[in-house]
Protein backbone atom coordinates (compact mmCIF):
# COMPACT_ATOMS: atom_id res chain seq x y z
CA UNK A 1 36.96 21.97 8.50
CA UNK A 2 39.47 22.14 5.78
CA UNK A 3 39.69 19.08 3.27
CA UNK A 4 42.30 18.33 1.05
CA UNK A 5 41.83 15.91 -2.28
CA UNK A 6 43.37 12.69 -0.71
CA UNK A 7 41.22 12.53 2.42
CA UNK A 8 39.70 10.02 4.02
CA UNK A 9 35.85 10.74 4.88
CA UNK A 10 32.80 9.76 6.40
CA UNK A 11 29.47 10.78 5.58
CA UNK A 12 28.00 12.80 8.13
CA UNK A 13 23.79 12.22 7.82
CA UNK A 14 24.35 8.83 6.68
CA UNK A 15 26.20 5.77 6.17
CA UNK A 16 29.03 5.38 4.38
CA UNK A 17 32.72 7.04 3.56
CA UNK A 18 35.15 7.60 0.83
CA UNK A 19 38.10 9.43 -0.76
CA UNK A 20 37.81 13.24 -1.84
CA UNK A 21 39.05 13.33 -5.39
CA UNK A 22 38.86 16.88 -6.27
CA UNK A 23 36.33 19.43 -5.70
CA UNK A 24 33.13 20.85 -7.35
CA UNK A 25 33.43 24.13 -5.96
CA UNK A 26 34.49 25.69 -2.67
CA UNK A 27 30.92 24.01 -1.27
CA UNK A 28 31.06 20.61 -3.13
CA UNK A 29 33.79 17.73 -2.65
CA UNK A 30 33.74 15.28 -5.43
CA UNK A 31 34.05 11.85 -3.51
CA UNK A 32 34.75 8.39 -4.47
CA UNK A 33 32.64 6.07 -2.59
CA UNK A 34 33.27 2.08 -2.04
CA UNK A 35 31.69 0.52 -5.17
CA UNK A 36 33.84 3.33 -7.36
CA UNK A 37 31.55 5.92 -8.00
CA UNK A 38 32.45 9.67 -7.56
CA UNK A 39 29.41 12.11 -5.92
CA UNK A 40 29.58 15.47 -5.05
CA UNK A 41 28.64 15.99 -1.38
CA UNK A 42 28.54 19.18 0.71
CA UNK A 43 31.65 19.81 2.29
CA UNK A 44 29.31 20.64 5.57
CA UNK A 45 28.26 17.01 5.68
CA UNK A 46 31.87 15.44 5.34
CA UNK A 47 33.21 14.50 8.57
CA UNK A 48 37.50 13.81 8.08
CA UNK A 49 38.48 10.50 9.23
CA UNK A 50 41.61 10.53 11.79
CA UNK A 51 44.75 8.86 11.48
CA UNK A 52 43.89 6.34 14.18
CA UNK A 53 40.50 5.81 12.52
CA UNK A 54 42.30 4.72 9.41
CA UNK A 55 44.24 2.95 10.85
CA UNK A 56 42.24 0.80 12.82
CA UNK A 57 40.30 0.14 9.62
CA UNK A 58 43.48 -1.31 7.66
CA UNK A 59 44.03 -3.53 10.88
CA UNK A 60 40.93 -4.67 10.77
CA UNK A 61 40.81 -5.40 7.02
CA UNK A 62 44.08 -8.63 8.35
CA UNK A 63 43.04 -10.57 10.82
CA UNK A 64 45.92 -11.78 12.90
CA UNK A 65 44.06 -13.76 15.31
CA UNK A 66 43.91 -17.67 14.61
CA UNK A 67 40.91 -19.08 15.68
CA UNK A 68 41.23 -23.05 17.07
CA UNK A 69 38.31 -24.79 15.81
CA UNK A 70 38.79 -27.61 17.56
CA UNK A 71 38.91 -25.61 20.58
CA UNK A 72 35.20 -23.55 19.58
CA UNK A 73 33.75 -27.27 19.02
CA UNK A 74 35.00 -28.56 22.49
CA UNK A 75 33.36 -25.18 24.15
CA UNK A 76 29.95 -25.53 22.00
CA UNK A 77 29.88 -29.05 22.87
CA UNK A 78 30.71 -29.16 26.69
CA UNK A 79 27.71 -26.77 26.80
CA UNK A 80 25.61 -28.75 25.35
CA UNK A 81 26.34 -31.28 27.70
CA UNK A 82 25.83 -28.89 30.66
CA UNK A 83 22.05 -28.46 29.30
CA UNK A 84 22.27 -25.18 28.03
CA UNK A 85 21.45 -25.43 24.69
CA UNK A 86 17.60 -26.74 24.82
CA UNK A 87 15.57 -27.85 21.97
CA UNK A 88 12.28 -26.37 21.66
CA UNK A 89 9.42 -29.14 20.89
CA UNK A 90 7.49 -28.62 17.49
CA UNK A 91 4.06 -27.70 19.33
CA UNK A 92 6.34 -24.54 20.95
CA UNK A 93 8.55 -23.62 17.84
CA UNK A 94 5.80 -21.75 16.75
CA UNK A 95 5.29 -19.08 18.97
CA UNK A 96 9.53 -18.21 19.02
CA UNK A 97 9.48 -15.11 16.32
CA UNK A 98 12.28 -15.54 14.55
CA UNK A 99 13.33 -12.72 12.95
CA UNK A 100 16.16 -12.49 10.38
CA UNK A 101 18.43 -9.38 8.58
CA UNK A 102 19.59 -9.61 5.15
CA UNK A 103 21.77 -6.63 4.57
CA UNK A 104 21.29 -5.95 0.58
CA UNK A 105 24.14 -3.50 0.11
CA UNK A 106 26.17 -4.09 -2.92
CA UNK A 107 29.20 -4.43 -0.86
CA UNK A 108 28.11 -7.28 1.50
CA UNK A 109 26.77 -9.17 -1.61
CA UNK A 110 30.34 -9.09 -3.33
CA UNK A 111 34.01 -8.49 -2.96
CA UNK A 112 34.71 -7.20 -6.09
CA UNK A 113 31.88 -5.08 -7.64
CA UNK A 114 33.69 -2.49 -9.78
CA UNK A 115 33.00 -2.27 -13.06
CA UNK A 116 29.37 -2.88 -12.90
CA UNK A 117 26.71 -0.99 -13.81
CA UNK A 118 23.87 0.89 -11.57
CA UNK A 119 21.42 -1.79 -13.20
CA UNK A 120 23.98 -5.06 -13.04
CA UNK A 121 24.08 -3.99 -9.48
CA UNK A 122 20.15 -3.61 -8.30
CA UNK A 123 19.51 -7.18 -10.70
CA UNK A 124 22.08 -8.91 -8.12
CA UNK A 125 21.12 -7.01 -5.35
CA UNK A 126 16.96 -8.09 -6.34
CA UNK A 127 18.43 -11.95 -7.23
CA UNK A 128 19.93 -11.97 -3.78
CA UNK A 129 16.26 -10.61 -2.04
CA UNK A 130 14.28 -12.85 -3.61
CA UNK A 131 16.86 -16.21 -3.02
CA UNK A 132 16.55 -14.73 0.72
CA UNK A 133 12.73 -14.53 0.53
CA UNK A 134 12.08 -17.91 -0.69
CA UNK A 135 14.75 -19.60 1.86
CA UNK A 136 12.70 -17.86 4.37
CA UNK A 137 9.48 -18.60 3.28
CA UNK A 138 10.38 -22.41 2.69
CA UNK A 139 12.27 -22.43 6.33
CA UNK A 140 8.97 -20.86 7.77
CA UNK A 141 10.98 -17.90 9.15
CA UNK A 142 8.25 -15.80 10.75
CA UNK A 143 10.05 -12.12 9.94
CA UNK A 144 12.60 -10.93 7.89
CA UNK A 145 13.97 -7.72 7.89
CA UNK A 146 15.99 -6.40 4.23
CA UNK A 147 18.10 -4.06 4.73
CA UNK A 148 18.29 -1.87 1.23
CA UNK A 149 19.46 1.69 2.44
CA UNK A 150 18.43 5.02 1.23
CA UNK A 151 19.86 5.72 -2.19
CA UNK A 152 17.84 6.83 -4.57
CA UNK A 153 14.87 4.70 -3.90
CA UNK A 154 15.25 2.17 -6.69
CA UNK A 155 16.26 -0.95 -4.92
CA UNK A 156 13.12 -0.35 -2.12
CA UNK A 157 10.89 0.02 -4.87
CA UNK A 158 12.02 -3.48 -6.58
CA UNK A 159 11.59 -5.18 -3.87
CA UNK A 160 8.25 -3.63 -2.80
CA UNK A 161 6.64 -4.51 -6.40
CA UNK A 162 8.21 -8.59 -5.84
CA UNK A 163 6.55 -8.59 -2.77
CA UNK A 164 3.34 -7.37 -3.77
CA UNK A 165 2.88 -10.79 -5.96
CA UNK A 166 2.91 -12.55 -2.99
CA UNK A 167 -0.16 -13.22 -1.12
CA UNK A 168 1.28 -14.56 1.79
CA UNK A 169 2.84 -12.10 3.44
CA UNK A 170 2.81 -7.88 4.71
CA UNK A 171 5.38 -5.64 4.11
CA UNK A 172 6.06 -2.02 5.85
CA UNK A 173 8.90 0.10 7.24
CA UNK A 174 11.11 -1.72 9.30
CA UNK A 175 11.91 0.08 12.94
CA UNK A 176 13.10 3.50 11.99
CA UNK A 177 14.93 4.05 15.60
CA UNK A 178 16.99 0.35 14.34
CA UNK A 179 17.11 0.54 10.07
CA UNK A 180 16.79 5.01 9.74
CA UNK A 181 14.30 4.91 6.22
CA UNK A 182 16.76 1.93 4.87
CA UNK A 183 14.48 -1.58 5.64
CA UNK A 184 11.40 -2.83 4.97
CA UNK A 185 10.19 -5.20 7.65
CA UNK A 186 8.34 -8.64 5.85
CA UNK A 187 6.10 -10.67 7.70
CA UNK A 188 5.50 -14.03 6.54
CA UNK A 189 2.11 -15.59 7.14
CA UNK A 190 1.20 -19.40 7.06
C-alpha cells in the first residue's frame, strides 16, 4: 500500500492510529500518535484509514443526539416498579463477583495531555491506579481488571511493584483472548 505524509492510519498488530508525518526511509513512516508523540513504524504494519472511516470518527467526536433525562428517569423508574430491578440481600451480595475495568490509557484519563512528559504521564496514570484500587478495596469490589496496554512495559511494572505491598490481594494476567498482554487481573481478598 502506498502512504503519503498526511494520512490517516491505524496500527495494524495493535491498538491505536495516527498521522504519517514524514518518513524514515522507504520501510519506516514517522507517525504522530494521539498524545503527540512521533514513532517510526513499519510501513507493513500501517493499515490506511478510508474516507468513510474518518469520517465517521469526526461525527462521532459531535454528538447531535439530545438525550431527555426526564424521559431515561421515567423508563428506569417504571421498571423498577414492574420488579425488574431486584435487590440482592447482604447474606447473597457476597457470592455476585463483581468485576470492574479501569482503562489506564493516558487518553481516557485526560482531554488534554500534550505537553507532558513520558514520566508526568505514568505518575498520573499510577495516581489514577492506585485512587481506583483503594475505591475498590474500600467498596469490597471482588475483581478489578486495569487495563495498562503494551508500551514499553513501564506502566505494568508500576503497578505490579504497588501491588506487591499489599497483602490482601493476587495479581496475574488478565484474560489474554479479552485484554491481548495489556491487563493485569487483581483479586481482592477479605
Amino acid at each position: 500500500m502506498i502512504f503519503k505524509k498526511g494520512d490517516k492510519v491505524r496500527f495494524l498488530n495493535e491498538t491505536g492510529e495516527g498521522i504519517i508525518m514524514g518518513f524514515g526511509n522507504k520501510y519506516v513512516a514517522i507517525v504522530e500518535i494521539a498524545d503527540g508523540f512521533e514513532i517510526p513504524y513499519p510501513v507493513n504494519e500501517l493499515v490506511k484509514m478510508g474516507f468513510e472511516e474518518v469520517k465517521q470518527e469526526t461525527v462521532a467526536e459531535r454528538p447531535k443526539t439530545k438525550i431527555d433525562i426526564k424521559g431515561v428517569k421515567k423508563i428506569f423508574l417504571e421498571k423498577e416498579e414492574k420488579g425488574i430491578r431486584r435487590d440482592v440481600s447482604k447474606k447473597h451480595r457476597k457470592n455476585i463477583e463483581v468485576v470492574e475495568e479501569i482503562d489506564l490509557h493516558i487518553e481516557q484519563l485526560m482531554d488534554n495531555f500534550r505537553g507532558m512528559s513520558n514520566g508526568e504521564i505514568i505518575q498520573v496514570q499510577l495516581s489514577r491506579f492506585v485512587n481506583h484500587l483503594e475505591a475498590g478495596i474500600k467498596n469490597r469490589t471482588n475483581k478489578i481488571v486495569f487495563i495498562h496496554g503494551v508500551g514499553n512495559g513501564v506502566l505494568k511494572a508500576g503497578i505490579r511493584n504497588i501491588l506487591d505491598g499489599y497483602s490482601n490481594l493476587v495479581y496475574h494476567d488478565a484474560s489474554y483472548a479479552k485484554y491481548g498482554f495489556g491487563a493485569t487481573e487483581v483479586i481482592i481478598k477479605y
